[in-house]
Protein backbone atom coordinates (compact mmCIF):
# COMPACT_ATOMS: atom_id res chain seq x y z
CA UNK A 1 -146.11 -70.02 60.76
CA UNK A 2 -145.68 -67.26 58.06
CA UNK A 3 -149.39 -68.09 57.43
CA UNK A 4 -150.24 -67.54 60.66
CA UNK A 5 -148.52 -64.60 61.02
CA UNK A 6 -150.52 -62.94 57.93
CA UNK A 7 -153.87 -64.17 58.70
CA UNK A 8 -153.24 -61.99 62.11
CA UNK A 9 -151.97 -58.96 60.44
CA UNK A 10 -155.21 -59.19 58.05
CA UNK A 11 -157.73 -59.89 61.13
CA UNK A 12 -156.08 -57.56 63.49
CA UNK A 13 -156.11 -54.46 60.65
CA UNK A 14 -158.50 -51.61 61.52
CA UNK A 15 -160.39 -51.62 58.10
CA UNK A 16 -164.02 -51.71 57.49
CA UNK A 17 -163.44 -54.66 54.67
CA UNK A 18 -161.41 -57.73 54.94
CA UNK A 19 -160.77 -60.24 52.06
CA UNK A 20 -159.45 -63.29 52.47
CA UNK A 21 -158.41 -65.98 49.88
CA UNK A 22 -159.02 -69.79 50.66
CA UNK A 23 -157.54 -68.69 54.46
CA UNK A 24 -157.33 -72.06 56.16
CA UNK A 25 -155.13 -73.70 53.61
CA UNK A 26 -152.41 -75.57 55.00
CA UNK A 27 -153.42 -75.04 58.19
CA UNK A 28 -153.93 -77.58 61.13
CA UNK A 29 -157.27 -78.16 63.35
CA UNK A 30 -155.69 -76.22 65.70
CA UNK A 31 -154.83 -73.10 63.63
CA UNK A 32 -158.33 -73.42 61.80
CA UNK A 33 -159.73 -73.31 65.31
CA UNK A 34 -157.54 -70.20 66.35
CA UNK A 35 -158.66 -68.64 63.09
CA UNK A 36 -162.23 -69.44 64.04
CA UNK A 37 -161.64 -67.15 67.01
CA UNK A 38 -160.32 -64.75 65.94
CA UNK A 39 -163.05 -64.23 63.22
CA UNK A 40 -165.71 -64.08 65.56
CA UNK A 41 -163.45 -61.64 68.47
CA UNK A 42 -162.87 -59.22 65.11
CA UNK A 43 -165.13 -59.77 62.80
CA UNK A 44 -167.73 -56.35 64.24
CA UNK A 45 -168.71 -53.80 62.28
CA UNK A 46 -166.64 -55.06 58.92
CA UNK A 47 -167.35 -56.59 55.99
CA UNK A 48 -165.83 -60.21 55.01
CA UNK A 49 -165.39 -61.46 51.81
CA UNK A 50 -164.19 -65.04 52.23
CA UNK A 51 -163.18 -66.73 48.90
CA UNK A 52 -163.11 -71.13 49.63
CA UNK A 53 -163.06 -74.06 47.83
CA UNK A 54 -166.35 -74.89 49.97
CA UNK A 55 -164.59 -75.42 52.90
CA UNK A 56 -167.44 -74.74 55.40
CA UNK A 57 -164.27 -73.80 58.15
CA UNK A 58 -163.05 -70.88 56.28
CA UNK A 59 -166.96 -69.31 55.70
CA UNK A 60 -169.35 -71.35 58.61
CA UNK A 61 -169.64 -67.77 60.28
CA UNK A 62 -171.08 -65.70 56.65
CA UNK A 63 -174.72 -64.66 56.91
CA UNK A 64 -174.11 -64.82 52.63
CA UNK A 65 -172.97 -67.46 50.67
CA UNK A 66 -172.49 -66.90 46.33
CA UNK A 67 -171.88 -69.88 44.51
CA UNK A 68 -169.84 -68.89 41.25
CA UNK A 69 -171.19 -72.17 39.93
CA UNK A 70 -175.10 -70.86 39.63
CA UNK A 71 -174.12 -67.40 37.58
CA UNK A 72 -171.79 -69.39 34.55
């Protein structure tokens, strides 16, 4: 729930950039769905930076994808 509670707070922010770190871990289908949603009801007019462990979930909604893997 404490999860839940600051993937909100981060979404909901008025802020032009939004970073978020691996932010469907631990989460159920259900709260990955709910996250899903709110993504695409808050997502206008910012700029995401979503950092996964290719978990397509957490990013499906990026127009940009950087694999750290091709720049080693």
């Amino acid at each position: 729930m404490k999860q839940r509670v600051r993937l909100a707070l981060a979404v909901l922010s008025d802020t032009p950039l939004l970073l978020l770190d691996e932010p469907t871990s631990n989460l159920d289908l259900q709260a990955i769905q709910w996250y899903q949603q709110l993504i695409q009801h808050y997502s206008a007019n910012r700029l995401i930076i979503v950092c996964s462990n290719d978990q397509k979930a957490e990013f499906g909604f990026c127009n940009k994808e950087l694999q750290m893997g091709d720049y080693k």
